[in-house]
Structure formats: structure tokens, C-alpha cells
N, C-alpha and C. Protein backbone atom coordinates (compact mmCIF):
# COMPACT_ATOMS: atom_id res chain seq x y z
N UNK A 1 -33.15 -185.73 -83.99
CA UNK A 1 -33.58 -184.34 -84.12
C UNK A 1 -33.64 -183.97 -85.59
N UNK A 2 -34.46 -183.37 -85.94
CA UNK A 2 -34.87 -182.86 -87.30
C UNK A 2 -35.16 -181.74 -87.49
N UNK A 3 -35.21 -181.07 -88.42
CA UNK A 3 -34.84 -179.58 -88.74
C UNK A 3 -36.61 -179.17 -88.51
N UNK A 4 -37.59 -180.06 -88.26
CA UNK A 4 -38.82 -179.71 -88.48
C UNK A 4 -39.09 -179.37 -86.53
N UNK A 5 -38.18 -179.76 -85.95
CA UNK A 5 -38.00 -180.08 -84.28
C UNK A 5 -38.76 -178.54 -83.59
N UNK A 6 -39.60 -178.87 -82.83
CA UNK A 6 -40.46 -178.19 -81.92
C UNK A 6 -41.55 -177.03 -83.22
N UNK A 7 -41.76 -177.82 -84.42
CA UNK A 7 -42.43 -176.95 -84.57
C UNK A 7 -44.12 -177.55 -85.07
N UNK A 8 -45.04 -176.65 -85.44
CA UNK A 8 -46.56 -177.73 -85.90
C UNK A 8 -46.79 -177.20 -87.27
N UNK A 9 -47.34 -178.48 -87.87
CA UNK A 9 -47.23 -178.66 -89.01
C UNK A 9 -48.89 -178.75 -89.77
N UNK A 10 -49.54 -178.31 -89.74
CA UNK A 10 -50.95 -178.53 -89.92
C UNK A 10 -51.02 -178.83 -92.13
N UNK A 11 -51.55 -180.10 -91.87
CA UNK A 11 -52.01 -180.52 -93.40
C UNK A 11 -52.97 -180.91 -93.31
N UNK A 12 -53.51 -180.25 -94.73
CA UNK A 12 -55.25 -180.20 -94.80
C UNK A 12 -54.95 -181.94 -95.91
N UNK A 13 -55.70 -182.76 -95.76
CA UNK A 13 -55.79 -184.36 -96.93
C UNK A 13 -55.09 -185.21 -95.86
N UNK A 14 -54.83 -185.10 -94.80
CA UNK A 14 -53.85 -185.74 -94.19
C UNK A 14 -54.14 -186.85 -93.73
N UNK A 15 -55.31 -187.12 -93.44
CA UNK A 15 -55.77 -188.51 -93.30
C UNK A 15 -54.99 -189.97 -93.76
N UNK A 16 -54.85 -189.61 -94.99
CA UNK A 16 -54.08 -191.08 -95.88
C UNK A 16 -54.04 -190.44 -97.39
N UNK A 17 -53.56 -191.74 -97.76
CA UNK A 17 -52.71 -191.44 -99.03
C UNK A 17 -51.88 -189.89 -99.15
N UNK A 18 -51.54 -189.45 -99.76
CA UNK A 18 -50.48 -188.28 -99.71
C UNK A 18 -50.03 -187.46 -99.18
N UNK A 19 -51.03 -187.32 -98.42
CA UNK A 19 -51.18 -186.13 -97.00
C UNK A 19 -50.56 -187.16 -95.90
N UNK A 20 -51.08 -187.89 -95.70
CA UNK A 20 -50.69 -188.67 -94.66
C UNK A 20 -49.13 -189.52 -94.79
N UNK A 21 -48.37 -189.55 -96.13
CA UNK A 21 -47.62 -189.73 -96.65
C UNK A 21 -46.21 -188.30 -95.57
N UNK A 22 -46.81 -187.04 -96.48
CA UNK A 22 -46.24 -186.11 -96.14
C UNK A 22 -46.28 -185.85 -94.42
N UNK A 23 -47.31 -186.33 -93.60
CA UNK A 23 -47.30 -186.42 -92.65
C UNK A 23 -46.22 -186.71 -91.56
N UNK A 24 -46.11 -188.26 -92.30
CA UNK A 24 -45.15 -188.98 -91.29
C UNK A 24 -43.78 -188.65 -92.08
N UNK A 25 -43.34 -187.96 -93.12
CA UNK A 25 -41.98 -187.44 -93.07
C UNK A 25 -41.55 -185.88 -92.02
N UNK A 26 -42.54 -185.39 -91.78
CA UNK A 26 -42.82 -184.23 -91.52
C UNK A 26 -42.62 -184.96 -89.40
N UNK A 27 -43.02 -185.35 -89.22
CA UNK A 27 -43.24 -186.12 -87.94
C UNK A 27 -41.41 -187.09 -87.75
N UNK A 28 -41.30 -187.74 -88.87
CA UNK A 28 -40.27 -187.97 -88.35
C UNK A 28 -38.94 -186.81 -88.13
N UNK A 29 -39.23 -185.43 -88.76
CA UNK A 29 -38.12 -184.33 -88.63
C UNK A 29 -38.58 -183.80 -87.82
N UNK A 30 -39.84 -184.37 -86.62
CA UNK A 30 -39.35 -183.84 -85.35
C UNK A 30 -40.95 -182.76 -85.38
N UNK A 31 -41.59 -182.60 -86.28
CA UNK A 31 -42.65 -181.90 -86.13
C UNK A 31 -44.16 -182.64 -85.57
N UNK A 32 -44.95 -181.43 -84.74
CA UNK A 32 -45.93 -182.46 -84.85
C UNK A 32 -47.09 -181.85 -85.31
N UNK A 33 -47.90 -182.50 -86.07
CA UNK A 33 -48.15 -182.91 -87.01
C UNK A 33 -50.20 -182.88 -86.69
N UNK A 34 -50.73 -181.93 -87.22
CA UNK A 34 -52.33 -181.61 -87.34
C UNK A 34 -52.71 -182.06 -88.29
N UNK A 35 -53.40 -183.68 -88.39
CA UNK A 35 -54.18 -183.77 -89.87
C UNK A 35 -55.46 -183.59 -89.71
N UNK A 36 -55.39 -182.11 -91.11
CA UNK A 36 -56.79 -181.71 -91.17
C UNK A 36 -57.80 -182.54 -92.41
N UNK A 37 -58.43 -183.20 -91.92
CA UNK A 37 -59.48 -183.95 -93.40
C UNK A 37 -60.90 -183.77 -92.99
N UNK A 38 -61.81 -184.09 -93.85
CA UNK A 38 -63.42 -183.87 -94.09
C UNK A 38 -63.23 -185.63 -93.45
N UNK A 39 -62.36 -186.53 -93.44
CA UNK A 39 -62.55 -187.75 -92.67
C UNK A 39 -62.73 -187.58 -91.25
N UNK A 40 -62.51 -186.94 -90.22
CA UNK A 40 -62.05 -186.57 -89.29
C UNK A 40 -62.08 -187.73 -88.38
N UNK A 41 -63.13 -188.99 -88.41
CA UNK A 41 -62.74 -190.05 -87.46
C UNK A 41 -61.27 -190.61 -88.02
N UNK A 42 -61.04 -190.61 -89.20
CA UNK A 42 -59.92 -191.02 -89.68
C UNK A 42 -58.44 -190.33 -89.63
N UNK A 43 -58.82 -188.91 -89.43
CA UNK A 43 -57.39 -188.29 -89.15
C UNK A 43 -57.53 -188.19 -87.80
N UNK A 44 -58.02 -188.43 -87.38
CA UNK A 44 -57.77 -189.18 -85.18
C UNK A 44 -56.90 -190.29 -85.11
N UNK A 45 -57.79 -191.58 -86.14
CA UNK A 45 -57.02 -192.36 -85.92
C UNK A 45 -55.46 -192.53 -86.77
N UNK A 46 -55.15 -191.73 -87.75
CA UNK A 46 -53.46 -192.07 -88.75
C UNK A 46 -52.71 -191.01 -87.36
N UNK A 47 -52.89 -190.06 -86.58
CA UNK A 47 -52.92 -188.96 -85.60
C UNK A 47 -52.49 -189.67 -84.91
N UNK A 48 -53.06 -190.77 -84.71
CA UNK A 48 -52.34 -191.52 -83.06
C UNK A 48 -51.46 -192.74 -83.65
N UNK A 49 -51.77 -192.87 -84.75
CA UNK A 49 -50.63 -193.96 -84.96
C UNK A 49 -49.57 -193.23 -85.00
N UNK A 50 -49.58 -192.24 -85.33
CA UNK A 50 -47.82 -191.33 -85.74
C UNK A 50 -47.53 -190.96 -84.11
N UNK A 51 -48.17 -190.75 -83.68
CA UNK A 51 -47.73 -191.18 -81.84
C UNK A 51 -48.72 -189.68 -81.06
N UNK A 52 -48.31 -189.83 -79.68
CA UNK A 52 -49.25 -188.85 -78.58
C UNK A 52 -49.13 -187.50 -79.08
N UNK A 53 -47.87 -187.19 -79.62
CA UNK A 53 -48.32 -185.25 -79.58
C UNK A 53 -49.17 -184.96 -80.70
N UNK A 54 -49.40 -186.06 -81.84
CA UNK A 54 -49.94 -185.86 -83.09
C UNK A 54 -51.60 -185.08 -82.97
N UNK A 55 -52.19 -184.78 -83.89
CA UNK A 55 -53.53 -184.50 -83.60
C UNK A 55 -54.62 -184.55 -84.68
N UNK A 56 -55.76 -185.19 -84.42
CA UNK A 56 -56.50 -185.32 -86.02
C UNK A 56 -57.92 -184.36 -85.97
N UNK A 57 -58.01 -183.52 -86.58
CA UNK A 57 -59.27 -182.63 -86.86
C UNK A 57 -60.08 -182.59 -88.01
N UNK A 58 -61.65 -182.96 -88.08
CA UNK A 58 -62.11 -182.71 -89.16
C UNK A 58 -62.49 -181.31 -89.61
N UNK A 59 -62.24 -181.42 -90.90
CA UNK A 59 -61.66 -179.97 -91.59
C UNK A 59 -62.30 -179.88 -92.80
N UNK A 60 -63.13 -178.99 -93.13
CA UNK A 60 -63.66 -178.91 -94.64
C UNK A 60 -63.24 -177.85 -95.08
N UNK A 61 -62.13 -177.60 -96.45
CA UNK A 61 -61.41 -176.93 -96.65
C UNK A 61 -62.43 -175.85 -97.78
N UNK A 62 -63.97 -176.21 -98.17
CA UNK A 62 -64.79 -175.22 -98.34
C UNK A 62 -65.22 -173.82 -97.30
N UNK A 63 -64.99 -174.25 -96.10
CA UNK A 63 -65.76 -173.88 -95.11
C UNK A 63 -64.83 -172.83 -94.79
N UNK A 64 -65.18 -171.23 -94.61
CA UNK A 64 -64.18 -170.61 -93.37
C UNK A 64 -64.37 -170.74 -92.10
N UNK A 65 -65.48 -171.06 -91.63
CA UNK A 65 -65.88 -171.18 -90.32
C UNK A 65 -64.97 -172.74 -89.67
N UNK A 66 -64.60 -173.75 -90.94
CA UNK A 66 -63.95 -174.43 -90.39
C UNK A 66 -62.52 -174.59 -90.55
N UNK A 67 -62.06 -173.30 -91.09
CA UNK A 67 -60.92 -173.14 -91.01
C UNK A 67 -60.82 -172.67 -89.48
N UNK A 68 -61.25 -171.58 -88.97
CA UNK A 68 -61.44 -171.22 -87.81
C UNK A 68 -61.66 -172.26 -86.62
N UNK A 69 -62.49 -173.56 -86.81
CA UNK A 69 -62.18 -174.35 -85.66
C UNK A 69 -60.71 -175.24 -85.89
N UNK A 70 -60.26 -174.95 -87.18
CA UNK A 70 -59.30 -175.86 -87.16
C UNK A 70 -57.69 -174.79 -86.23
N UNK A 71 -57.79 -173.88 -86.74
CA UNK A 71 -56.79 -173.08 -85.58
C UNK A 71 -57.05 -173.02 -84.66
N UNK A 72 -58.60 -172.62 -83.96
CA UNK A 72 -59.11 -172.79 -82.58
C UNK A 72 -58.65 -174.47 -81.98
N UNK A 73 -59.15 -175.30 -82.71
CA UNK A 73 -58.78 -176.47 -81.30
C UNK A 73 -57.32 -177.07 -82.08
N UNK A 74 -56.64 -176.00 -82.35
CA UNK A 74 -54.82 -176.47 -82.52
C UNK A 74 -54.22 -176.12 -81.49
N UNK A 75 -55.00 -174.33 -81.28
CA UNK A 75 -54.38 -173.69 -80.36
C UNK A 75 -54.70 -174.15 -78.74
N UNK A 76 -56.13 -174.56 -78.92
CA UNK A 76 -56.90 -174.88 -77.46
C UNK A 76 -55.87 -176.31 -76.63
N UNK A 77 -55.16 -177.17 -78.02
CA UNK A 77 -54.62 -178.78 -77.78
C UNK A 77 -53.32 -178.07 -77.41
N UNK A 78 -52.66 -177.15 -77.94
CA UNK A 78 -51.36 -176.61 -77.49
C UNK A 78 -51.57 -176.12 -76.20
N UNK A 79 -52.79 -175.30 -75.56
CA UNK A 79 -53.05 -174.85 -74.44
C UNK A 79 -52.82 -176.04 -73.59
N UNK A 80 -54.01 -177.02 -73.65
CA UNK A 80 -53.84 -178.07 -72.48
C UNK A 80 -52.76 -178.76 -72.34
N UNK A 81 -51.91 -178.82 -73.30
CA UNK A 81 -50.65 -179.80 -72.83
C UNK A 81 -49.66 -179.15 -72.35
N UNK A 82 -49.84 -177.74 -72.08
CA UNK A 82 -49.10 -177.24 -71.50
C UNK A 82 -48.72 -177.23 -69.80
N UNK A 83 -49.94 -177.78 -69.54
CA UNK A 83 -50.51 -177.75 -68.08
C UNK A 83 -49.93 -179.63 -67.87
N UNK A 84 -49.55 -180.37 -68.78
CA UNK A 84 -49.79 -181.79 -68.28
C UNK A 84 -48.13 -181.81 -68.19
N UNK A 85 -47.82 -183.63 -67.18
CA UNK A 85 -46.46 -183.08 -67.11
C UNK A 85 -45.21 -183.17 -68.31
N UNK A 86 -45.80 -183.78 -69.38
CA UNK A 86 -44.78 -184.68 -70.74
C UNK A 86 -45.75 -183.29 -71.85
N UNK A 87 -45.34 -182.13 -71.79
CA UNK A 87 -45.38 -181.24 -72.86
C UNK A 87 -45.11 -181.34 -74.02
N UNK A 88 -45.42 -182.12 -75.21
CA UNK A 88 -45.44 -182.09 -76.68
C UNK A 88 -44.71 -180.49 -77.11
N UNK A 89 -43.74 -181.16 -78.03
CA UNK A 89 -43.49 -180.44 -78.99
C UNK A 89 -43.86 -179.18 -79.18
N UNK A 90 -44.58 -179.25 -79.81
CA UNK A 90 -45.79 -178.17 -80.37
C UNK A 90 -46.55 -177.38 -79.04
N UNK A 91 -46.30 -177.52 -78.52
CA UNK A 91 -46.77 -176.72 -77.09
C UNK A 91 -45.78 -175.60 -76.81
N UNK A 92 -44.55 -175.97 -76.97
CA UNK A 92 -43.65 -175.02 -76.76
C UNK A 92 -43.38 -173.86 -78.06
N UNK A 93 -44.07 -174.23 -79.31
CA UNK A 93 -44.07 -173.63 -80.29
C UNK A 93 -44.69 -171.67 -80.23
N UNK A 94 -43.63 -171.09 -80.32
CA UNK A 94 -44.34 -169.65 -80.20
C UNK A 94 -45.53 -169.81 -81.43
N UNK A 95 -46.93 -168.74 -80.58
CA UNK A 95 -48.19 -168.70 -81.42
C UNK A 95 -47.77 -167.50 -82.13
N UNK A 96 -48.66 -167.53 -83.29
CA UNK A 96 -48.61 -166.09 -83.87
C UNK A 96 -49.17 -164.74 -83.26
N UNK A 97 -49.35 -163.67 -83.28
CA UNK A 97 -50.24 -162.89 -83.01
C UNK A 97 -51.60 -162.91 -83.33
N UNK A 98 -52.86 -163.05 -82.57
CA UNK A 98 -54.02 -163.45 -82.76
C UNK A 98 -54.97 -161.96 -82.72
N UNK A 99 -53.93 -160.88 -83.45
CA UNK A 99 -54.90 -159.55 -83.64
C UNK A 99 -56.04 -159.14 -84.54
């Protein structure tokens, strides 16, 4: 258990090298762990190596519109695993207010 335990951690570079660095310390204290990169086949795949609750989204940190899908399908991946029977982490994480 780690002080990072049931909560989500979203990093934008996270793909590899430093981000992905910070990733898996962040993952091993128990968090899980959204890497957001402009790689996005690539933060799928460092996402599943760090194990099932992880999640990889491509993310262009120019874009607001893709800041917006990047909270939309964080929140949408927290939705569905709520319904399955092995609930991730981060599912149980209170959302913010979405006013």
C-alpha cells in the first residue's frame, strides 16, 4: 500500500522516458496511472505493461479540445469498470464536481 493508494494520476509525456519514469513510481504507491502523450499507440502500450487498471490516451497538450477528451475518456474508463466485477483503483476515486 502506498500513500498514492486508490487515487488517479494523469501525466501528460508519459509514454517513456521521464514521464513514464514518473509513471511507474507513481503506480507502484498504489496509484493508477493515465499516460497522456501525442504517442498515443505508445502510451496504450507502457499503460498495460504497468498492469490492467493503467490507461494510455493520446493527448496533445496544444489542444483544449484535447484536454477535454482526455478527462472525458478518464472519466468514461472509471465509469465502465465500475460495472465489471475486479473494480480498479481509480474507479472508486471520488470525481470532482463537473459544474
Amino acid at each position: 500500500m502506498g500513500d498514492l493508494e486508490n487515487r488517479v494520476v494523469i501525466i501528460t509525456g508519459g509514454a517513456r522516458g521521464i514521464g513514464l519514469g514518473i509513471a511507474e513510481a507513481v503506480a507502484d504507491q498504489g496509484a493508477c496511472v493515465v499516460l497522456a502523450d501525442i504517442l498515443g499507440e505508445e502510451a496504450k502500450e507502457s499503460a498495460k505493461k504497468l498492469g490492467n487498471i493503467h490507461l494510455g490516451i493520446k493527448h496533445d497538450v496544444r489542444k483544449a479540445d484535447s484536454a477535454k477528451n482526455l478527462v472525458d475518456q478518464t472519466l468514461e474508463s472509471s465509469a465502465a469498470s465500475t460495472s465489471s466485477s475486479t473494480t480498479p483503483a481509480w474507479a472508486r476515486t471520488p470525481r470532482p464536481s463537473r459544474t
